[in-house]
Each structure stands twice: as structure tokens, then as C-alpha cells.
C-alpha atoms as a PDB file:
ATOM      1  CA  UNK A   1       0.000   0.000   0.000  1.00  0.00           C
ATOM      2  CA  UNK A   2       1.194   3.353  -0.937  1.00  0.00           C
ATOM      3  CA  UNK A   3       2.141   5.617   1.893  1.00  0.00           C
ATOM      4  CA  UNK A   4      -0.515   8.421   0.589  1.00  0.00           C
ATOM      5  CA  UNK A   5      -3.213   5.846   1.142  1.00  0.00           C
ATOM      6  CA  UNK A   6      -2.131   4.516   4.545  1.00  0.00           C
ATOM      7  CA  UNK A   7      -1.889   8.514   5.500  1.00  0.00           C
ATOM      8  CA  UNK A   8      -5.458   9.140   4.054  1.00  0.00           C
ATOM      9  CA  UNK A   9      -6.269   6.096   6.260  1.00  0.00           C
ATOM     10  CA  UNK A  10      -5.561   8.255   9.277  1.00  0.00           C
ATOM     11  CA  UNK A  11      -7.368  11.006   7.862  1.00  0.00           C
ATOM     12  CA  UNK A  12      -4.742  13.378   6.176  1.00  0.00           C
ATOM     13  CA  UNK A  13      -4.164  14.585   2.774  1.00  0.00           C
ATOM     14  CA  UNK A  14      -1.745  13.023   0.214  1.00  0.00           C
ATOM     15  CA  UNK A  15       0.223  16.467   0.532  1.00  0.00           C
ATOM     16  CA  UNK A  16       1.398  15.677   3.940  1.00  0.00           C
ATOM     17  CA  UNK A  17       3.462  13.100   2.889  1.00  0.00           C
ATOM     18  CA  UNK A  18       6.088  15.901   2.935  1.00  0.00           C
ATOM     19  CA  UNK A  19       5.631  16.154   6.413  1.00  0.00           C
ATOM     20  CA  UNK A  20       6.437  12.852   7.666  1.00  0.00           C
ATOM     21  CA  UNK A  21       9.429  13.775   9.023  1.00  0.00           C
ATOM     22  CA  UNK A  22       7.874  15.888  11.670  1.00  0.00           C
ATOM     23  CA  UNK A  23       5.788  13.168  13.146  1.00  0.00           C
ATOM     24  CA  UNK A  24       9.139  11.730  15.233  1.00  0.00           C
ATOM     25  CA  UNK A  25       9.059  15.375  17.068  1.00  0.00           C
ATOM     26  CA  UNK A  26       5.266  15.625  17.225  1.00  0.00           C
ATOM     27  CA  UNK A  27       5.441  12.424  18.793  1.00  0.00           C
ATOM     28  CA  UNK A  28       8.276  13.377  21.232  1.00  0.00           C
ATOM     29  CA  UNK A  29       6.128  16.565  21.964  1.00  0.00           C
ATOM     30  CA  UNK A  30       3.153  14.773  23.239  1.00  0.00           C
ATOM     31  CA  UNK A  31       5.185  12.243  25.078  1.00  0.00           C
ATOM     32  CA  UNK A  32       4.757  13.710  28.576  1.00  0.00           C
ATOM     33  CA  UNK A  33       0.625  14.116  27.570  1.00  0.00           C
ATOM     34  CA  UNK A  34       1.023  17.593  27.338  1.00  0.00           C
ATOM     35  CA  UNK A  35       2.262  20.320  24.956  1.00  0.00           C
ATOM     36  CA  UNK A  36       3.902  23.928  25.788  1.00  0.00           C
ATOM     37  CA  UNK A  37       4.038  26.676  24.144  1.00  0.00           C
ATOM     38  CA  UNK A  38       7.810  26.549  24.141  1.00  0.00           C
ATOM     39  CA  UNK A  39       7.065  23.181  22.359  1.00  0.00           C
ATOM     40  CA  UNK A  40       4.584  24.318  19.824  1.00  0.00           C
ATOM     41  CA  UNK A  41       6.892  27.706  18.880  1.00  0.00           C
ATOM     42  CA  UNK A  42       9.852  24.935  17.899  1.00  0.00           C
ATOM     43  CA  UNK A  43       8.085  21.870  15.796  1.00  0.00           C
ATOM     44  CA  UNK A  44       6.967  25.563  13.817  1.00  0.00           C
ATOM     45  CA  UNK A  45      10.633  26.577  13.497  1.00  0.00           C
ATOM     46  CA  UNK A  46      11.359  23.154  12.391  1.00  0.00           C
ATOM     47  CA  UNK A  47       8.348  22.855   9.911  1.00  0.00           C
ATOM     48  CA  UNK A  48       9.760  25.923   8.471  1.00  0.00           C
ATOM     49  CA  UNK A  49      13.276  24.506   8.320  1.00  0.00           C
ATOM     50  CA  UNK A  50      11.799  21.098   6.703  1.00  0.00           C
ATOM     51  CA  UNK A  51       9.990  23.715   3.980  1.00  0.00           C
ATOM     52  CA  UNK A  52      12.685  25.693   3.259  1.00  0.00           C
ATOM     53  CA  UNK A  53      14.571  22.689   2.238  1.00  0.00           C
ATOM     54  CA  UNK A  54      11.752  21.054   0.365  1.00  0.00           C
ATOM     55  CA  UNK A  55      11.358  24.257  -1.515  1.00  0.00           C
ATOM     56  CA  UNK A  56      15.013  24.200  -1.869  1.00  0.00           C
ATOM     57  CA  UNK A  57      15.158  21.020  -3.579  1.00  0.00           C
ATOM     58  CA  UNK A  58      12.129  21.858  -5.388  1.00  0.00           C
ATOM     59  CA  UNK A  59      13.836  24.672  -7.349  1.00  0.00           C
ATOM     60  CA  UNK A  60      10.937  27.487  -6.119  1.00  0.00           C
ATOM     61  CA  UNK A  61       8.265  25.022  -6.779  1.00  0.00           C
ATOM     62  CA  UNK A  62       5.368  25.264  -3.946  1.00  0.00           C
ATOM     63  CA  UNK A  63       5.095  21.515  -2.738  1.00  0.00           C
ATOM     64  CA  UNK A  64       2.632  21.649   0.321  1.00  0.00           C
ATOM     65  CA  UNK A  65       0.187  24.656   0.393  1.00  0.00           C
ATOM     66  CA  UNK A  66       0.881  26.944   4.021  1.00  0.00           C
ATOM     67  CA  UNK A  67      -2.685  26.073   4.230  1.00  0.00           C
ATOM     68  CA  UNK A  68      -2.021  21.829   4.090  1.00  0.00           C
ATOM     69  CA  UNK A  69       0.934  22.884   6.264  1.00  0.00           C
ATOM     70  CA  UNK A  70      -1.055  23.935   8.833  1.00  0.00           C
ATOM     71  CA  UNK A  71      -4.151  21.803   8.458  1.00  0.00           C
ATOM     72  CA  UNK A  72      -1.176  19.211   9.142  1.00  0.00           C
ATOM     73  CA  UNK A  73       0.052  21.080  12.753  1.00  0.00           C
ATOM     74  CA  UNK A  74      -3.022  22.229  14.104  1.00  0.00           C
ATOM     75  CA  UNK A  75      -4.280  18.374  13.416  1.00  0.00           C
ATOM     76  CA  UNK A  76      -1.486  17.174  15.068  1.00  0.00           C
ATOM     77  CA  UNK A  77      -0.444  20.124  17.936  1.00  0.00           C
ATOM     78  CA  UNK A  78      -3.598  21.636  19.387  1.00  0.00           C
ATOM     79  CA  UNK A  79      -5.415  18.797  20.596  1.00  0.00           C
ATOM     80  CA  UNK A  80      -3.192  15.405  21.633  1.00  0.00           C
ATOM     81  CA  UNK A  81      -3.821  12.562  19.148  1.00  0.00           C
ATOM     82  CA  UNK A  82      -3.791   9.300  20.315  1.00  0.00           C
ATOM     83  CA  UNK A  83      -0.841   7.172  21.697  1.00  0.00           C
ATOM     84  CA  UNK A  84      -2.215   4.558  18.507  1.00  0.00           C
ATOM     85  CA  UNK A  85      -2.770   7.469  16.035  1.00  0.00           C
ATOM     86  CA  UNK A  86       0.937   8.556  16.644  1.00  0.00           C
ATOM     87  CA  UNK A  87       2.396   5.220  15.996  1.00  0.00           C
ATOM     88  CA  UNK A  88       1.345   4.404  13.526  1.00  0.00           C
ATOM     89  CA  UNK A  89       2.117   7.754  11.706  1.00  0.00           C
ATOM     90  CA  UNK A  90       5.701   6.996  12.915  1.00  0.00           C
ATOM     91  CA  UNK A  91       5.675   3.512  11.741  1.00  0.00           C
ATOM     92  CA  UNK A  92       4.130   4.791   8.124  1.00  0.00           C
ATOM     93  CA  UNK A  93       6.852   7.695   8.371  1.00  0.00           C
ATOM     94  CA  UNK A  94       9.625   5.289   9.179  1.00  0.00           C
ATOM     95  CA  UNK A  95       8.611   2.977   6.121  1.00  0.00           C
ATOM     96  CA  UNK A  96       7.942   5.460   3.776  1.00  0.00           C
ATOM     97  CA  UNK A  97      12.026   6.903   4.625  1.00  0.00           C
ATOM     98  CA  UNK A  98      13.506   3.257   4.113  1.00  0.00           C
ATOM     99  CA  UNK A  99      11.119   2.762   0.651  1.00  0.00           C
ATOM    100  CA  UNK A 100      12.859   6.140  -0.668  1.00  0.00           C
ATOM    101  CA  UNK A 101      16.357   5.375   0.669  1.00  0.00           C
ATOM    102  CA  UNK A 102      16.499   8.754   3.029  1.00  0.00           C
ATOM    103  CA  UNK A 103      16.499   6.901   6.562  1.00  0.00           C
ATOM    104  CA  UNK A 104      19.629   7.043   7.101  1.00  0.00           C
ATOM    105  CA  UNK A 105      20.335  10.446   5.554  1.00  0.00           C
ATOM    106  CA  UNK A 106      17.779  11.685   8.011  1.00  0.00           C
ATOM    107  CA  UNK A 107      18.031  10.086  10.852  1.00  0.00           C
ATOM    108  CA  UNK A 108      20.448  11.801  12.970  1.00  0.00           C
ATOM    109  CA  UNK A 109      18.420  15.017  12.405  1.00  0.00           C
ATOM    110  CA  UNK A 110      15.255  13.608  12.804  1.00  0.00           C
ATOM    111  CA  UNK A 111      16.642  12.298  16.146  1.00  0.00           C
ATOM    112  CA  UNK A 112      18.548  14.961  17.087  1.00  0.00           C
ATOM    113  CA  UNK A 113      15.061  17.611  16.549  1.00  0.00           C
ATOM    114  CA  UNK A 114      13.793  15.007  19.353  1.00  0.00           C
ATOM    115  CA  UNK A 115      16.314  15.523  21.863  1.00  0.00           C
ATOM    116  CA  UNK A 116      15.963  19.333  21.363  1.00  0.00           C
ATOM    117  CA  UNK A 117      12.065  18.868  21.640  1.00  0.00           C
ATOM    118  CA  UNK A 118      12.480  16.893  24.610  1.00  0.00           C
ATOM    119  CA  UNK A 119      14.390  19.130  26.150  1.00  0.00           C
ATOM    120  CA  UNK A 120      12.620  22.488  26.043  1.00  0.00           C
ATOM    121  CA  UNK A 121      10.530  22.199  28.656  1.00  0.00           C
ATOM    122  CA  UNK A 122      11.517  20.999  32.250  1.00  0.00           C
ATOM    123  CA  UNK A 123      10.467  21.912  35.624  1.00  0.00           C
ATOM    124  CA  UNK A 124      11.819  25.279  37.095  1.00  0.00           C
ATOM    125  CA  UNK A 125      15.604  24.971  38.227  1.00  0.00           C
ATOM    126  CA  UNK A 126      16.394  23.709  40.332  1.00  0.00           C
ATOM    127  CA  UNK A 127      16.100  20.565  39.163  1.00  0.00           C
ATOM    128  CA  UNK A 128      17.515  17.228  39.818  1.00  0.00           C
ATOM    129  CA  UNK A 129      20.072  16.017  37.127  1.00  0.00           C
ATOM    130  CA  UNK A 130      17.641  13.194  36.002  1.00  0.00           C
ATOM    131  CA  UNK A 131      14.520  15.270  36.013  1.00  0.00           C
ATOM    132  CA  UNK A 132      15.018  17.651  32.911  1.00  0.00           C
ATOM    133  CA  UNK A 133      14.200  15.103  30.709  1.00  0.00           C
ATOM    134  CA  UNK A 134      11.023  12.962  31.950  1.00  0.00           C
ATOM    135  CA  UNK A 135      10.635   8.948  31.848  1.00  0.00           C
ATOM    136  CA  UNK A 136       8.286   8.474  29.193  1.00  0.00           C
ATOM    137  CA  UNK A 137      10.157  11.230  26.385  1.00  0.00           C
ATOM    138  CA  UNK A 138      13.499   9.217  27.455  1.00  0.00           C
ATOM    139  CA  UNK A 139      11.748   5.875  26.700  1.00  0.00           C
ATOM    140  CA  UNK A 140      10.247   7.181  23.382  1.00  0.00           C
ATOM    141  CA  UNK A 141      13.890   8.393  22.846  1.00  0.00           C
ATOM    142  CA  UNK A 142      15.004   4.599  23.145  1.00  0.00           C
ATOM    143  CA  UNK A 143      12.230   3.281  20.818  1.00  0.00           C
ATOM    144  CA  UNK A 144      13.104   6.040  18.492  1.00  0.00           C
ATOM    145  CA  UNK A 145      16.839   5.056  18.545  1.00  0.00           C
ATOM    146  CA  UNK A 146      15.808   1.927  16.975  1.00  0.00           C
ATOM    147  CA  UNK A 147      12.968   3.323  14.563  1.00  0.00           C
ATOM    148  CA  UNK A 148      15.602   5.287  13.363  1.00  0.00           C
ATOM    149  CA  UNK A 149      18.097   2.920  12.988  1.00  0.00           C
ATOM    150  CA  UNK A 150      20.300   4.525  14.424  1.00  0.00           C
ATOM    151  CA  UNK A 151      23.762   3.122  15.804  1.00  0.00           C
ATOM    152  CA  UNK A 152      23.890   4.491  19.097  1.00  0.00           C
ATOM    153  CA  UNK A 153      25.048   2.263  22.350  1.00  0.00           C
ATOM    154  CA  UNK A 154      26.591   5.167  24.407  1.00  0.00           C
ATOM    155  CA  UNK A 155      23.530   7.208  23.910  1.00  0.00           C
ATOM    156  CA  UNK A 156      21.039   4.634  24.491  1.00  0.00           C
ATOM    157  CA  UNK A 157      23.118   3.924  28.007  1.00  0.00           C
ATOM    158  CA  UNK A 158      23.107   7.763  28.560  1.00  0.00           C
ATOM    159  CA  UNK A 159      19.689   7.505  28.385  1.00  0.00           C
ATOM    160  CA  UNK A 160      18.836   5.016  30.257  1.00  0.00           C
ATOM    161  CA  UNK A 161      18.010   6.594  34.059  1.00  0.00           C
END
């Protein structure tokens, strides 16, 4: 199945199939349950990163309307999706990398967006060592590690807390 029909599946357009790459940080957004506005303001700067290199590649050429752009965010960023929902947008995402050969082009950055997005938010200082990243954004870090395919035995250990 073609990944535009497993994403209209979940109820998005074929157009956000340039957005896949965002779901990894989406994901790591909602991983404590909520979202910030620290959190929102950066998967923006990132979407806008991730366009300005589409566009880039694109020679000029308009690939996702702003308006599918942010169909695709508020969807995703104003109102938690499901654990499930999220998931299997990653799983579709991580596919649809491998089928076109860019996983491990993209990998590090998708990964390393996480980090920062996990990151951004932590309880006022001061805080304990192990608290300014929470449990369940450094277990989706782990499972991301993998999903990713990424190398990575000192960071996994790092991460483990």
C-alpha cells in the first residue's frame, strides 16, 4: 500500500506526505501528555526549516500549500492525538524513509530535533540532574533510537536513568 493511502487512512491529505518527518518530534512533543508553548513555537521553526529545504530542492516550486501545512500542525499540535494514532504515523513515516532510501540520511536530524524537543521544557531549576528530561520522552527516545536505525550504544546507556 502506498504511503498516501495509509496517510489518508488516518485522515490526512496526500500532501502531507512531505511532512512525515515531523511526526518523530510531534510524537516526542506529546510524550509527557502535554504540549507547551515553548514546544509548539519549535516543531513551527522546524516545519519551516523542513519547507525551506523542500522548496530548496524543489527549485521554487510550492510543494505543500501553508494552508495543508497547517491543516497538518493544528491536526497534530492543538489537541493530543492518540498514543495509537501517533504510531502508527511513525511507523508509516519510518517505512515510507527506508522505501525512498532517506532513513539514514535523516536520521540523525530527525533524532537529534527530538532531543531538542524533549528538552525544552523541564520543571523550574532547580532541578535534579535526572529530572530535565522525563521517563516516558526518554523511553520514546530509546524506541526512536531503533525506529531510526540509528547506531547508538553510548547514547542509548546515557539515556537510560
Amino acid at each position: 500500500m502506498q504511503t498516501s493511502e495509509l496517510l489518508a487512512r488516518h485522515g490526512f491529505k496526500p500532501s502531507h506526505v512531505y511532512l512525515l518527518e515531523l511526526i518523530p518530534i510531534i510524537e516526542m512533543m506529546w510524550a509527557d501528555e502535554k504540549n507547551q508553548a515553548a514546544e509548539v513555537k519549535i516543531i513551527r521553526i522546524i516545519t519551516q526549516r523542513h519547507l525551506d529545504m523542500l522548496n530548496q530542492f524543489a527549485e521554487g516550486v510550492t510543494v505543500i500549500s501553508s494552508a495543508d501545512v497547517d491543516e497538518f500542525l493544528n491536526k497534530l499540535t492543538t489537541t493530543r492525538p492518540s498514543a495509537e494514532l501517533l504510531k502508527a504515523l511513525r511507523d508509516i513515516t519510518i517505512d515510507h524513509l527506508k522505501n525512498k532510501g532517506q532513513l539514514q540520511a535523516k536520521n540523525q536530524t530527525i533524532f537529534n530535533y527530538c532531543v531538542d524537543m524533549a528538552a525544552a521544557c523541564v520543571a523550574q531549576f532547580p532541578y535534579q540532574f535526572d529530572e530535565r528530561i522525563v521517563e516516558s520522552e526518554k523511553q520514546l527516545l530509546l524506541e526512536l533510537i531503533q525506529a531510526l536505525d540509528l547506531n547508538a550504544d553510548e547514547p542509548v546507556s546515557m539515556l537510560r536513568a
